[in-house]
PDB file of N, CA and C in Angstrom:
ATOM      1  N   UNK A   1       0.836  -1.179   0.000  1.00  0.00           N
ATOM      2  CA  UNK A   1       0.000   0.000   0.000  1.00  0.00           C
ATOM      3  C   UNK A   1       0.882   1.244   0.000  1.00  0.00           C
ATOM      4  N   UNK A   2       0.514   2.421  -0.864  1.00  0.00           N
ATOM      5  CA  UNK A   2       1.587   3.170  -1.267  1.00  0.00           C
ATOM      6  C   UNK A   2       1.172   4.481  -0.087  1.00  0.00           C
ATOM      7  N   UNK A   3       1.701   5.315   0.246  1.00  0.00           N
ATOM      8  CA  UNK A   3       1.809   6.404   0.997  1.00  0.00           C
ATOM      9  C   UNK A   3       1.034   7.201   0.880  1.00  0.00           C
ATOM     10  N   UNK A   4      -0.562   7.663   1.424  1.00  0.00           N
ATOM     11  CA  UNK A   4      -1.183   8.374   0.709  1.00  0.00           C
ATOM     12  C   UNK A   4      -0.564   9.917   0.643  1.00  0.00           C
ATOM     13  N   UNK A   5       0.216  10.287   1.763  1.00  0.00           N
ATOM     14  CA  UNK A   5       1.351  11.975   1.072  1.00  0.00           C
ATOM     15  C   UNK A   5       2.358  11.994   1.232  1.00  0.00           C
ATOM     16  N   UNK A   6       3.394  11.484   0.374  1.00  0.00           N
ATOM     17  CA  UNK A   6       4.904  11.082   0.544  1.00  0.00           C
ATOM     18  C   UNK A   6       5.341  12.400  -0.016  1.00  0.00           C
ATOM     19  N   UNK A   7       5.094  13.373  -0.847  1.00  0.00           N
ATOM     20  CA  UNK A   7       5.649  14.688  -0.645  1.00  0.00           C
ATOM     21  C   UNK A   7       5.679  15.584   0.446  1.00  0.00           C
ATOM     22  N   UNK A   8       4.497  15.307   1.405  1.00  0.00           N
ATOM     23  CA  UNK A   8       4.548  16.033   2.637  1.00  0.00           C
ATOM     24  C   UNK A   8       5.365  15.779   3.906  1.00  0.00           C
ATOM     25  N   UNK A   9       5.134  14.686   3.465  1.00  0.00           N
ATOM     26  CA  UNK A   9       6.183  13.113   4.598  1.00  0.00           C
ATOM     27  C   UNK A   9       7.619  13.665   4.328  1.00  0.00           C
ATOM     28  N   UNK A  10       8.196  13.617   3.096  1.00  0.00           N
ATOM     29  CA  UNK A  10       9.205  13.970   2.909  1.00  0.00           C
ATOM     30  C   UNK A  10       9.473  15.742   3.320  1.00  0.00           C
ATOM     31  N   UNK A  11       9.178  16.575   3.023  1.00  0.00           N
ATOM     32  CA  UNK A  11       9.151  18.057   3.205  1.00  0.00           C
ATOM     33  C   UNK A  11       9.147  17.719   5.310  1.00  0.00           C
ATOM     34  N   UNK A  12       8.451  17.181   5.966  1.00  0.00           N
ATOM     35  CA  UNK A  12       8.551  17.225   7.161  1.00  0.00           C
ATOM     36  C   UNK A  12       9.499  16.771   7.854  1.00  0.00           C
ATOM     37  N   UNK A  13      10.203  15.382   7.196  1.00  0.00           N
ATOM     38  CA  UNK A  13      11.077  14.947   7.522  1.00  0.00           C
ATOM     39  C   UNK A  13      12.783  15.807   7.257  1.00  0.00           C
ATOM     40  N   UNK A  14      12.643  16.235   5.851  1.00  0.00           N
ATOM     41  CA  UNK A  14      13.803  17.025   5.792  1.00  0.00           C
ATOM     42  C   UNK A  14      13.578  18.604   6.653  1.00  0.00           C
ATOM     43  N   UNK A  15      12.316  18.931   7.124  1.00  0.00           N
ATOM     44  CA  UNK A  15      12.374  20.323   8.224  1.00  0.00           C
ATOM     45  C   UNK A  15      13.278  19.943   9.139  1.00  0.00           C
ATOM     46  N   UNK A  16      12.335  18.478   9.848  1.00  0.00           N
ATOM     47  CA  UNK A  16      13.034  17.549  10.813  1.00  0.00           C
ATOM     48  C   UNK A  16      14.663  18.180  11.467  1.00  0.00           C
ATOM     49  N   UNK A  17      14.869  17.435   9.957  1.00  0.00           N
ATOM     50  CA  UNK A  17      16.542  17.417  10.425  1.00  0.00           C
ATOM     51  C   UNK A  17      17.302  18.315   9.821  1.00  0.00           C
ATOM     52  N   UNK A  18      16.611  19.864   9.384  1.00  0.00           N
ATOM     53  CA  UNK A  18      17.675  20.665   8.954  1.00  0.00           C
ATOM     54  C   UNK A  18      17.382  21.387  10.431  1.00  0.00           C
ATOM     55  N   UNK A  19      16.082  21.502  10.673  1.00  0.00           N
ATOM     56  CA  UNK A  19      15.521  22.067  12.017  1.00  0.00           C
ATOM     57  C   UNK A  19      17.006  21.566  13.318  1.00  0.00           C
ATOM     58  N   UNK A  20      17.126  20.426  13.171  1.00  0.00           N
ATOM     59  CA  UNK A  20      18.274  19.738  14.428  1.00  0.00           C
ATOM     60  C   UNK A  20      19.401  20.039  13.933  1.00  0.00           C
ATOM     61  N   UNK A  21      19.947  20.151  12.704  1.00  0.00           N
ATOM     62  CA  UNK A  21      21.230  20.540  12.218  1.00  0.00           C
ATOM     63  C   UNK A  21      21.365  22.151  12.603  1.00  0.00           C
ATOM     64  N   UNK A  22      20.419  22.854  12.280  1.00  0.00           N
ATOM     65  CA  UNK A  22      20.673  24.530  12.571  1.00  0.00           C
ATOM     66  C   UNK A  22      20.667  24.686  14.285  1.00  0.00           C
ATOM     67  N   UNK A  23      20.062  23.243  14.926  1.00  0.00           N
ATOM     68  CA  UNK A  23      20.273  23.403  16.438  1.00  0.00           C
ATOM     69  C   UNK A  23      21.894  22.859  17.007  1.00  0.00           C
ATOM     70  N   UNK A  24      22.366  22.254  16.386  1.00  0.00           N
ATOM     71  CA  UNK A  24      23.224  21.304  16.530  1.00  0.00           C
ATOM     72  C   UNK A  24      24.779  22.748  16.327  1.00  0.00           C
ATOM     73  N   UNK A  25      24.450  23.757  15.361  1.00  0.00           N
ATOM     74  CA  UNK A  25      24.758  24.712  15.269  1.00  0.00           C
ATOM     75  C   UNK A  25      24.938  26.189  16.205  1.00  0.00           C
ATOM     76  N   UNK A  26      23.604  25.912  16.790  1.00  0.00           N
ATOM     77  CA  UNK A  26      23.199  27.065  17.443  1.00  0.00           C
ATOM     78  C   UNK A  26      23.926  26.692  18.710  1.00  0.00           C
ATOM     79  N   UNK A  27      24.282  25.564  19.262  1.00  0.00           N
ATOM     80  CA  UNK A  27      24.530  24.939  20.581  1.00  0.00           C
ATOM     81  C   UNK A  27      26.056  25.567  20.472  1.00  0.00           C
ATOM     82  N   UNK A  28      27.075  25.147  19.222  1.00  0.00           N
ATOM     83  CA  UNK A  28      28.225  25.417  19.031  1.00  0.00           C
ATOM     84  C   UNK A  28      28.585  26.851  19.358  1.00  0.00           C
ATOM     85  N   UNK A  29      27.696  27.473  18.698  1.00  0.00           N
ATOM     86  CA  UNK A  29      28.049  29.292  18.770  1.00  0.00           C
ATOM     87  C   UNK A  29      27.750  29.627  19.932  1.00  0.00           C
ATOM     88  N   UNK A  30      26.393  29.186  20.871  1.00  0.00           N
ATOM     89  CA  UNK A  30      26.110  29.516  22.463  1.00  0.00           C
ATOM     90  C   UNK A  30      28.220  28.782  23.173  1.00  0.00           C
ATOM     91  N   UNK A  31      28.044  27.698  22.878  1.00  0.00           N
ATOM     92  CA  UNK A  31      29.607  27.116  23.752  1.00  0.00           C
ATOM     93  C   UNK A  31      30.935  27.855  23.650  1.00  0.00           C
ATOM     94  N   UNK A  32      30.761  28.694  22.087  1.00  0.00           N
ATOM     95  CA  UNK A  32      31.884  29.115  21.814  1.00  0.00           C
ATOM     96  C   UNK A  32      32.345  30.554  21.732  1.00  0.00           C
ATOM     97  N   UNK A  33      31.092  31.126  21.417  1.00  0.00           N
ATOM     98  CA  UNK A  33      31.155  32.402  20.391  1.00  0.00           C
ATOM     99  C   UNK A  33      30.197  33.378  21.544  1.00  0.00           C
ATOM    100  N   UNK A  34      29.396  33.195  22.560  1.00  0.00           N
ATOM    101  CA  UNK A  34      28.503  34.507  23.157  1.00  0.00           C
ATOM    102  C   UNK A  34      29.002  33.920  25.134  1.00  0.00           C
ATOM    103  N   UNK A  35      28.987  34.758  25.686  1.00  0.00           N
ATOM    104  CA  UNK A  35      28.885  34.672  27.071  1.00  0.00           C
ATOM    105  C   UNK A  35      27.770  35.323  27.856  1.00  0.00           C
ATOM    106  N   UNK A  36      27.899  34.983  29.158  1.00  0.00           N
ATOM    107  CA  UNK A  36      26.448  35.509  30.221  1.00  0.00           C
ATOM    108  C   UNK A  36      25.294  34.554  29.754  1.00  0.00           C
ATOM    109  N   UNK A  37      24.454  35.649  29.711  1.00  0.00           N
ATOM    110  CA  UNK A  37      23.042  35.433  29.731  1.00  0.00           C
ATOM    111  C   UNK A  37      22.551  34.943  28.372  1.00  0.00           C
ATOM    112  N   UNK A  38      22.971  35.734  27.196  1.00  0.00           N
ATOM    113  CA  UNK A  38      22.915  34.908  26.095  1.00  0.00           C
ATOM    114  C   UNK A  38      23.628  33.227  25.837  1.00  0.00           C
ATOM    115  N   UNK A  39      24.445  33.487  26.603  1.00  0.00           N
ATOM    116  CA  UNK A  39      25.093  31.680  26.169  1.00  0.00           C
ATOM    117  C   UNK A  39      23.705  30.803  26.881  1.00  0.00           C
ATOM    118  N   UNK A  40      23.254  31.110  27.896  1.00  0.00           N
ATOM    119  CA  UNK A  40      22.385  30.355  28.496  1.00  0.00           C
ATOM    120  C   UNK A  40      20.889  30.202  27.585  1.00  0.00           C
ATOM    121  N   UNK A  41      20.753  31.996  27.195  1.00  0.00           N
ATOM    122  CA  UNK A  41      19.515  31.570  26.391  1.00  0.00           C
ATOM    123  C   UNK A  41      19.682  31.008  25.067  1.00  0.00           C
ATOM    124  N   UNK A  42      20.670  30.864  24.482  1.00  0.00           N
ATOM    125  CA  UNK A  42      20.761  30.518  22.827  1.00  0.00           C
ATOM    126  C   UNK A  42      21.391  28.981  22.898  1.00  0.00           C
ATOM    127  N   UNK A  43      21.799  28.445  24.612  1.00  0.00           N
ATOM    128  CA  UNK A  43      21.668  27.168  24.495  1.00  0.00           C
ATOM    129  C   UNK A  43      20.061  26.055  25.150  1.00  0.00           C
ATOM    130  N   UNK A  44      19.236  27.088  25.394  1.00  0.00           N
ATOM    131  CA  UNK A  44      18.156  26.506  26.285  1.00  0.00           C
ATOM    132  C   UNK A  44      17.360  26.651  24.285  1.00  0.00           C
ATOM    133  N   UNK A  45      17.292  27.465  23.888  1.00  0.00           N
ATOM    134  CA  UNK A  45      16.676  27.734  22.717  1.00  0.00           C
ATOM    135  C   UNK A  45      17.161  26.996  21.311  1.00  0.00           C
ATOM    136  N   UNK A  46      18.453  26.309  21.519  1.00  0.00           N
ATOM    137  CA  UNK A  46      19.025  25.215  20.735  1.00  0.00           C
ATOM    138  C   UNK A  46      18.555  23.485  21.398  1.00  0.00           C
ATOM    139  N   UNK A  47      18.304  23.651  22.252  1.00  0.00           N
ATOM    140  CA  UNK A  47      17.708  22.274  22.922  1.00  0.00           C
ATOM    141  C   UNK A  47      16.297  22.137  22.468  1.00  0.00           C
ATOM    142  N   UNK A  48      16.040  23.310  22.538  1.00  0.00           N
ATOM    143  CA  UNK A  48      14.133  23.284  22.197  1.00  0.00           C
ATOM    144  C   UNK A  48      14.212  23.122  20.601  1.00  0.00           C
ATOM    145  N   UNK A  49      14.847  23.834  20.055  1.00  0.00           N
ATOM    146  CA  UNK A  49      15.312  23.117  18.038  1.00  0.00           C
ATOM    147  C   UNK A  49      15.147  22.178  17.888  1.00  0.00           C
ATOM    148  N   UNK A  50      16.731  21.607  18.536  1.00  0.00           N
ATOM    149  CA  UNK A  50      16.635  20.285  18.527  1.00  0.00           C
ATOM    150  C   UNK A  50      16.207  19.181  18.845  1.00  0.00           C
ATOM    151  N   UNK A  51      14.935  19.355  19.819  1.00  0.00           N
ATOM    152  CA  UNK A  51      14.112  18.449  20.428  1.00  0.00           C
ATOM    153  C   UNK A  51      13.074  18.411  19.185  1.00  0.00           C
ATOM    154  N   UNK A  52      12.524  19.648  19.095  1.00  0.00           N
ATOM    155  CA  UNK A  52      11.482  19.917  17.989  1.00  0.00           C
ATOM    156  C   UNK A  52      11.933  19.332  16.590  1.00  0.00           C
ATOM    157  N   UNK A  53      12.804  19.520  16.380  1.00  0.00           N
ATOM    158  CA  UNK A  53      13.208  19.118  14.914  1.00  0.00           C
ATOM    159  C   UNK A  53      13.276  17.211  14.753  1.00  0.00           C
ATOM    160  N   UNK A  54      13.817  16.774  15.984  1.00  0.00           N
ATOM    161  CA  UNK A  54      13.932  15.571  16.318  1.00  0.00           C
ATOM    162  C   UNK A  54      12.108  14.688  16.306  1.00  0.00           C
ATOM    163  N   UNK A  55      11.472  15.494  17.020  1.00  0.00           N
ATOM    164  CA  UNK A  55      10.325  14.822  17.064  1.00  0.00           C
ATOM    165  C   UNK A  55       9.863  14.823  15.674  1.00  0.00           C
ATOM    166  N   UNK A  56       9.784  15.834  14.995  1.00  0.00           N
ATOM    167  CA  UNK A  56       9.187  16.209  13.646  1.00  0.00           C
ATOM    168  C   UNK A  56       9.583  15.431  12.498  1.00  0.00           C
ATOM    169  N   UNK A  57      10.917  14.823  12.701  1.00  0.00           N
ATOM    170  CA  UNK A  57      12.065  14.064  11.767  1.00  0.00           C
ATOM    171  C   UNK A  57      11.200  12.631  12.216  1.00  0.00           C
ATOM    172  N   UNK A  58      11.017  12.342  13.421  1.00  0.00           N
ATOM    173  CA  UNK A  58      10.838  11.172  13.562  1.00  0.00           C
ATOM    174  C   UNK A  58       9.174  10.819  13.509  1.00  0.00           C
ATOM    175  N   UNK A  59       8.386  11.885  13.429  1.00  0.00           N
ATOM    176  CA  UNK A  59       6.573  11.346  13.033  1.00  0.00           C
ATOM    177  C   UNK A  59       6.226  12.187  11.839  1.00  0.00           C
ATOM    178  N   UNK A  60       7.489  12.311  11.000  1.00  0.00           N
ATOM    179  CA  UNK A  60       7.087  12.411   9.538  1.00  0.00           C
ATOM    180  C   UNK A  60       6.400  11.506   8.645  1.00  0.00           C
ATOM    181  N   UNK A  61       6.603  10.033   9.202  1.00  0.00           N
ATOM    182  CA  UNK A  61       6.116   8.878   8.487  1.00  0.00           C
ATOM    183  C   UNK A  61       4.844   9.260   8.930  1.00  0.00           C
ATOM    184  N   UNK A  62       4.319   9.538   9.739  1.00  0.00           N
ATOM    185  CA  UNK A  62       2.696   9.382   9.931  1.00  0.00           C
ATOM    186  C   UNK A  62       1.903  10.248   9.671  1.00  0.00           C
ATOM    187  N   UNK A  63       2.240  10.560   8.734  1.00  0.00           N
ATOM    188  CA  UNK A  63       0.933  11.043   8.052  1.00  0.00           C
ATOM    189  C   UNK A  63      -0.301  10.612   6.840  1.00  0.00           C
ATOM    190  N   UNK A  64      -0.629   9.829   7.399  1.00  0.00           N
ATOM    191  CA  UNK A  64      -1.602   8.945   6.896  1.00  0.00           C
ATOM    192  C   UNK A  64      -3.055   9.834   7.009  1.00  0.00           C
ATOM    193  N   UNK A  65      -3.101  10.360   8.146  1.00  0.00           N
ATOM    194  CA  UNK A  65      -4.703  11.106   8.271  1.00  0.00           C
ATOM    195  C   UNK A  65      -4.166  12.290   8.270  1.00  0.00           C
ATOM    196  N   UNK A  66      -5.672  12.994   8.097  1.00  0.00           N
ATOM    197  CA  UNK A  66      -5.083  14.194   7.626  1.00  0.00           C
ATOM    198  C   UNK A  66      -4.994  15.232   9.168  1.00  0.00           C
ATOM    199  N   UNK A  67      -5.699  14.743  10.208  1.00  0.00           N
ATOM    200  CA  UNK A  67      -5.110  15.780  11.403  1.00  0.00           C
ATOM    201  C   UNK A  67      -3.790  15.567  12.049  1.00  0.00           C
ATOM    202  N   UNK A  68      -3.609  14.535  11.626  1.00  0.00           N
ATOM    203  CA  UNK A  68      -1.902  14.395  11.789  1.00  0.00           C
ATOM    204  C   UNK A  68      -0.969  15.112  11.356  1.00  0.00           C
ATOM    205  N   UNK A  69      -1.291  15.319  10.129  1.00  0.00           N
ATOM    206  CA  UNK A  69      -0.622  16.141   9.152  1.00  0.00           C
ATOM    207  C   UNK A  69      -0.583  17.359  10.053  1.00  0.00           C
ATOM    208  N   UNK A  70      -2.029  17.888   9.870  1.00  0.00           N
ATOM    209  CA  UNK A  70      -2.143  19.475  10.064  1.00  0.00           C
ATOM    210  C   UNK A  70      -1.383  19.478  11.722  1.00  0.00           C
ATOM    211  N   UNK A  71      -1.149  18.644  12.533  1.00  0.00           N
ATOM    212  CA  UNK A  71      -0.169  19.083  13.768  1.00  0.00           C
ATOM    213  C   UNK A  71       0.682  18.657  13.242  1.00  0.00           C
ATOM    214  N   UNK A  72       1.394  17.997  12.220  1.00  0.00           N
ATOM    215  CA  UNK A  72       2.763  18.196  12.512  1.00  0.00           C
ATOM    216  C   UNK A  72       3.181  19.390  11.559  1.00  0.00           C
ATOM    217  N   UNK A  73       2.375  20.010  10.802  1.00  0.00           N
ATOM    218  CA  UNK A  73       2.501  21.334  10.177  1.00  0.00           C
ATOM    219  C   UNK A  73       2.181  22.213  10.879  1.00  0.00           C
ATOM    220  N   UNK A  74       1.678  22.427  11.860  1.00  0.00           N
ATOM    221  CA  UNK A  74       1.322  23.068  12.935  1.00  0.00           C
ATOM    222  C   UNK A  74       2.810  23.421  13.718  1.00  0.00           C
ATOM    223  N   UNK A  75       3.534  22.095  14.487  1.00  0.00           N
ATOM    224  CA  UNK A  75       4.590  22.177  14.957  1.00  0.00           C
ATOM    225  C   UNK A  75       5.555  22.847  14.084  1.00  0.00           C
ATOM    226  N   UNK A  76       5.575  22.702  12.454  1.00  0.00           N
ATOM    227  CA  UNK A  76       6.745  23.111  12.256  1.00  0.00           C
ATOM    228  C   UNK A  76       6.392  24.624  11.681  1.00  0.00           C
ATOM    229  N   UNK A  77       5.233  24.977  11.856  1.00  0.00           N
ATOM    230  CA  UNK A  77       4.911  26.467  11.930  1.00  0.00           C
ATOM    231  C   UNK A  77       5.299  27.200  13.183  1.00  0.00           C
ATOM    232  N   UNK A  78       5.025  26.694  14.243  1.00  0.00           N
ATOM    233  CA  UNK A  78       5.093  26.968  15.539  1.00  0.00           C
ATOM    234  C   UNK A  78       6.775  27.411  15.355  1.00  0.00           C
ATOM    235  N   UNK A  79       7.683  25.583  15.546  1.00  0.00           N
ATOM    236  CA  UNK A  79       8.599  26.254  16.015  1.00  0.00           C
ATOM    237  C   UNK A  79       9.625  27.400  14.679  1.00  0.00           C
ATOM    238  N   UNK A  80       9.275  27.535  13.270  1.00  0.00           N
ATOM    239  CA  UNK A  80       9.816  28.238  12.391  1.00  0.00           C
ATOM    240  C   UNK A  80       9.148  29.950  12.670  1.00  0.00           C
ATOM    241  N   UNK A  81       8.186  30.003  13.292  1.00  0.00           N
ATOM    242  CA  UNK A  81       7.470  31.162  13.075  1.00  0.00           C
ATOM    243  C   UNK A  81       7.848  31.810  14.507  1.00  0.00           C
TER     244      UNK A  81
END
């Protein structure tokens, strides 16, 4: 049985993990590059990326119904917007 939205599946899955790669990023520059109060917030705000991007990467396959869809397009409105 074939995928009823494997273009969307795919588009969520690659948010997924560019979403965790730009966190995976953001963590580096908080460790390396800012001090104080910003290192703390731009590494609490790279955890939340990369959690988000992680979940999103990983229930890309399920979108089979369509309110599934619309939350996990939801999430990746949320955390892009």
């Amino acid at each position: 049985m074939q995928h009823p939205r494997p273009g969307i599946s795919r588009l969520y899955a690659a948010s997924g993990c560019l979403l965790a790669a730009v966190a995976v990023a953001l963590a580096a520059y908080s460790a390396h590059g800012v001090t104080g109060e910003a290192q703390s917030r731009l590494a609490i705000a790279a955890a939340f990326a990369f959690a988000h991007g992680l979940a999103l990467a990983a229930l890309a396959g399920h979108t089979e119904r369509l309110l599934k869809t619309i939350a996990l397009g939801a999430l990746l409105l949320v955390v892009v917007g």
